[in-house]
C-alpha atoms as a PDB file:
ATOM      1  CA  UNK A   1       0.000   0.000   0.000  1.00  0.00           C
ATOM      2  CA  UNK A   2       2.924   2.341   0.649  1.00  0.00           C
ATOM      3  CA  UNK A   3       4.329   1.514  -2.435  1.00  0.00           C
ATOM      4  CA  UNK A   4       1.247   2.271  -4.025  1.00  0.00           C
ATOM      5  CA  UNK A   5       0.690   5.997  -2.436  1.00  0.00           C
ATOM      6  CA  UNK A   6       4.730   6.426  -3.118  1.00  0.00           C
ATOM      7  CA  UNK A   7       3.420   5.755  -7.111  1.00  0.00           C
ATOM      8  CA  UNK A   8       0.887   7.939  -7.115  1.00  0.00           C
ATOM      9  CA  UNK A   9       2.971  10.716  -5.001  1.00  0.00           C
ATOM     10  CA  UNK A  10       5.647  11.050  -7.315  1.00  0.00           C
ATOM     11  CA  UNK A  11       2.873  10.171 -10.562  1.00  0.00           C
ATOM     12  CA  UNK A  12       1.439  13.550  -9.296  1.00  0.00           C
ATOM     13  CA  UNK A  13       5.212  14.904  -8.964  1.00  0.00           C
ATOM     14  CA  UNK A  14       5.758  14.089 -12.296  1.00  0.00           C
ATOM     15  CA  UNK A  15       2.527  15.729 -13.783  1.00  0.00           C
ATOM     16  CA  UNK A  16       3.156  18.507 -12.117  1.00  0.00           C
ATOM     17  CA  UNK A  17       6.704  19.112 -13.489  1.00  0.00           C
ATOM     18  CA  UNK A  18       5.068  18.402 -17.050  1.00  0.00           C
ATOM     19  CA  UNK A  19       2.296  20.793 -16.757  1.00  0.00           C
ATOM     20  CA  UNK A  20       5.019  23.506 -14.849  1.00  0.00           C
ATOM     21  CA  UNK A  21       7.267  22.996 -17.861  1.00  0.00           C
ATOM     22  CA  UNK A  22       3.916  23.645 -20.273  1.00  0.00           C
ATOM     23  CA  UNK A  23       3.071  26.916 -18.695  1.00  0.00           C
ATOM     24  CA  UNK A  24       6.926  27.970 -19.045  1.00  0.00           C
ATOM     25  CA  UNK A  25       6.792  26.734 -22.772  1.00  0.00           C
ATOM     26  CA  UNK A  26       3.517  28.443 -23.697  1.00  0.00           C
ATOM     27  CA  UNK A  27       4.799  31.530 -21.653  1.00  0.00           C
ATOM     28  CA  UNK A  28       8.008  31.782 -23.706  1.00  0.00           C
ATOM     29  CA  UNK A  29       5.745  31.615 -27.083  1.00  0.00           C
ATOM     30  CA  UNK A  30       3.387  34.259 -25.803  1.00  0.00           C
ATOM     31  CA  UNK A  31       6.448  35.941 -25.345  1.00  0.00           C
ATOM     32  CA  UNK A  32       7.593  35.790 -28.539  1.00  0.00           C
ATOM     33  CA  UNK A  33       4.658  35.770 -30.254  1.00  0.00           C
ATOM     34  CA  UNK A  34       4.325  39.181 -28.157  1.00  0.00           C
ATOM     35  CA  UNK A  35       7.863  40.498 -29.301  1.00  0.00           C
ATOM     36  CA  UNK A  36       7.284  39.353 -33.114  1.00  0.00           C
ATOM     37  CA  UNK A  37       4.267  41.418 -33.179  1.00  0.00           C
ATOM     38  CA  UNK A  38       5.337  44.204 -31.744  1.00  0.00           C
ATOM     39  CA  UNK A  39       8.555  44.083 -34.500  1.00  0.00           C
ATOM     40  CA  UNK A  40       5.788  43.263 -37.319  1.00  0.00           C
ATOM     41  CA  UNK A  41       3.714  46.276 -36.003  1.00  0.00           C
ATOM     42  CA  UNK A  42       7.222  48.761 -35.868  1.00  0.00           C
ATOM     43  CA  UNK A  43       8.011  48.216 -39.202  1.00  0.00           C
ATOM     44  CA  UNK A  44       4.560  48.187 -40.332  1.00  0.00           C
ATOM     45  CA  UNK A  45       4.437  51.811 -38.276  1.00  0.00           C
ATOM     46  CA  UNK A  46       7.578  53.013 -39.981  1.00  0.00           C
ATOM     47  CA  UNK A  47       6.835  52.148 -43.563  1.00  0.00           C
ATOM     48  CA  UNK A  48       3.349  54.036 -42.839  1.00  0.00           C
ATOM     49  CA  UNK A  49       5.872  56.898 -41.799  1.00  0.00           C
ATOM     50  CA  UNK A  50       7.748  56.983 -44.501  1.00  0.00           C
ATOM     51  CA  UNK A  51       4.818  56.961 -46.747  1.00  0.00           C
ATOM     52  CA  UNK A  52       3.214  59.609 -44.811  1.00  0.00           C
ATOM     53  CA  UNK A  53       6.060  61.655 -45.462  1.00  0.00           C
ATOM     54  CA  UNK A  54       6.247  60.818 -49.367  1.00  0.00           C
ATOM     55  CA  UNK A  55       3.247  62.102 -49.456  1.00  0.00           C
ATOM     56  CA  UNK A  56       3.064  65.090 -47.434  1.00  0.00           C
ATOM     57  CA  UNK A  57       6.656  66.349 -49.519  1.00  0.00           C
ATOM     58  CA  UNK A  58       4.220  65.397 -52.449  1.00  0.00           C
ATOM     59  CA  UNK A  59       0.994  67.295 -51.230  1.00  0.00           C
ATOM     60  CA  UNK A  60       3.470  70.476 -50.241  1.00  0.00           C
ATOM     61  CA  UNK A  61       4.757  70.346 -53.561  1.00  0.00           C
ATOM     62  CA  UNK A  62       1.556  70.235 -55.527  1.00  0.00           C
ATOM     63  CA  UNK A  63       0.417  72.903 -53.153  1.00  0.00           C
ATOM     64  CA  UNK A  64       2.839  75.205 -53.925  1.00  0.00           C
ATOM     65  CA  UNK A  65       2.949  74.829 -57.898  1.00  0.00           C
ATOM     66  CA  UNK A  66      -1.393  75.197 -57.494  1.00  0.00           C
ATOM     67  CA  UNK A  67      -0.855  78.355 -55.523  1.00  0.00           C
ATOM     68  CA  UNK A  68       2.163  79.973 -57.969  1.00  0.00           C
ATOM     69  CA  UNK A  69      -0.337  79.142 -60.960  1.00  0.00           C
ATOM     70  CA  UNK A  70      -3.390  81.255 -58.888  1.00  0.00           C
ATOM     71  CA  UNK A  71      -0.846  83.837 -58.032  1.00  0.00           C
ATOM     72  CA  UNK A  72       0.468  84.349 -61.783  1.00  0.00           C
ATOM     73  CA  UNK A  73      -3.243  84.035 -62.779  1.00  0.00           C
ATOM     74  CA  UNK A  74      -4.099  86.866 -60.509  1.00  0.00           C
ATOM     75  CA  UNK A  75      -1.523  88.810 -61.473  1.00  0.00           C
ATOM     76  CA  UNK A  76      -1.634  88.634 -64.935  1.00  0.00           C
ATOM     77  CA  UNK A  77      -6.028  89.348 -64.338  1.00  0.00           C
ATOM     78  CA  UNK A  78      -4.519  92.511 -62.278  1.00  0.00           C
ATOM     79  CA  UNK A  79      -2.321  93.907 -65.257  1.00  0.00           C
ATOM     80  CA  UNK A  80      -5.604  93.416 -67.360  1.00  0.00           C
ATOM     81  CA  UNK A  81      -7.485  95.099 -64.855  1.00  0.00           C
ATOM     82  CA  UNK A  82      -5.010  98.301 -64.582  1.00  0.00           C
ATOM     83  CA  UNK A  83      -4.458  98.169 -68.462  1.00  0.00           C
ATOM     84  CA  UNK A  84      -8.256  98.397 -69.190  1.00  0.00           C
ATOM     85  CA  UNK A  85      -8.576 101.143 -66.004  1.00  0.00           C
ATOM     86  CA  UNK A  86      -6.044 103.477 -67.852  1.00  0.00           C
ATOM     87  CA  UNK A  87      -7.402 102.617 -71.325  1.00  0.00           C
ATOM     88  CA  UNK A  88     -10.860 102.981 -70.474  1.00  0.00           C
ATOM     89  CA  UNK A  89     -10.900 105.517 -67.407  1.00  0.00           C
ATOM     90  CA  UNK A  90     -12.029 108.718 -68.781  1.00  0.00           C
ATOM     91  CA  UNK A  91     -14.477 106.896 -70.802  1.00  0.00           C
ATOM     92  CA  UNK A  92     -15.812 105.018 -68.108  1.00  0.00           C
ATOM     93  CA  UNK A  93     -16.083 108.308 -65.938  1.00  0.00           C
ATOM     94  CA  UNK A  94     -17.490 110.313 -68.547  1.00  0.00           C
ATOM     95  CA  UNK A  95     -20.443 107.413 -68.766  1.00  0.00           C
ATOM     96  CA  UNK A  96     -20.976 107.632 -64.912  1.00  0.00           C
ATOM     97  CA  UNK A  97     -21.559 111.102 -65.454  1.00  0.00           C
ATOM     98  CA  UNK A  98     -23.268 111.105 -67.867  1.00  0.00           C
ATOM     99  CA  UNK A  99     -25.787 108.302 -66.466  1.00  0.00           C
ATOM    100  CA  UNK A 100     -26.216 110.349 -63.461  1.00  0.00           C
ATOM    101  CA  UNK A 101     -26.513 113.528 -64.769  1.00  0.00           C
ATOM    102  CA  UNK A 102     -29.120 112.476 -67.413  1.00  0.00           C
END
């Protein structure tokens, strides 16, 4: 009977190791599971970055070209505008005179 209980004591022993040393083992591959998605996630992150900042450099650039093509627009529009004022001017004011006048 001793013999018997001894068995089963050191059975249970045994078990016990085998399911400690299963916890470790599926600890250490959560842990690295963990760590490898973390990595997977970082470079993920920094590709996203990088392609943030392509883009923005990209946007900027576009930007700037879209607002020096309104600016020469304007300008050019603003030469018209003066060109036609002296052209026109004592024209225009003898018709607003005239207009009001009448």
């Amino acid at each position: 009977m001793q013999n018997m209980i001894k068995k089963i004591v050191d059975a249970d022993s045994q078990v016990q190791a085998m399911v400690e040393a299963d916890q470790k083992a599926a600890e250490e591959e959560k842990r690295k599971i963990e760590e490898e998605a973390a990595a997977i996630y970082k470079r993920y992150m920094d590709k996203a970055m990088e392609e943030v900042e392509i883009n923005d450099a990209y946007l900027e650039k576009r930007s700037e070209r879209k607002i020096k093509e309104i600016s020469a627009k304007q300008e050019s529009a603003l030469i018209k505008l003066r060109a036609d004022y002296e052209q026109y001017r004592d024209k225009w004011v003898d018709e607003i005179v005239s207009r009001v006048v009448s």
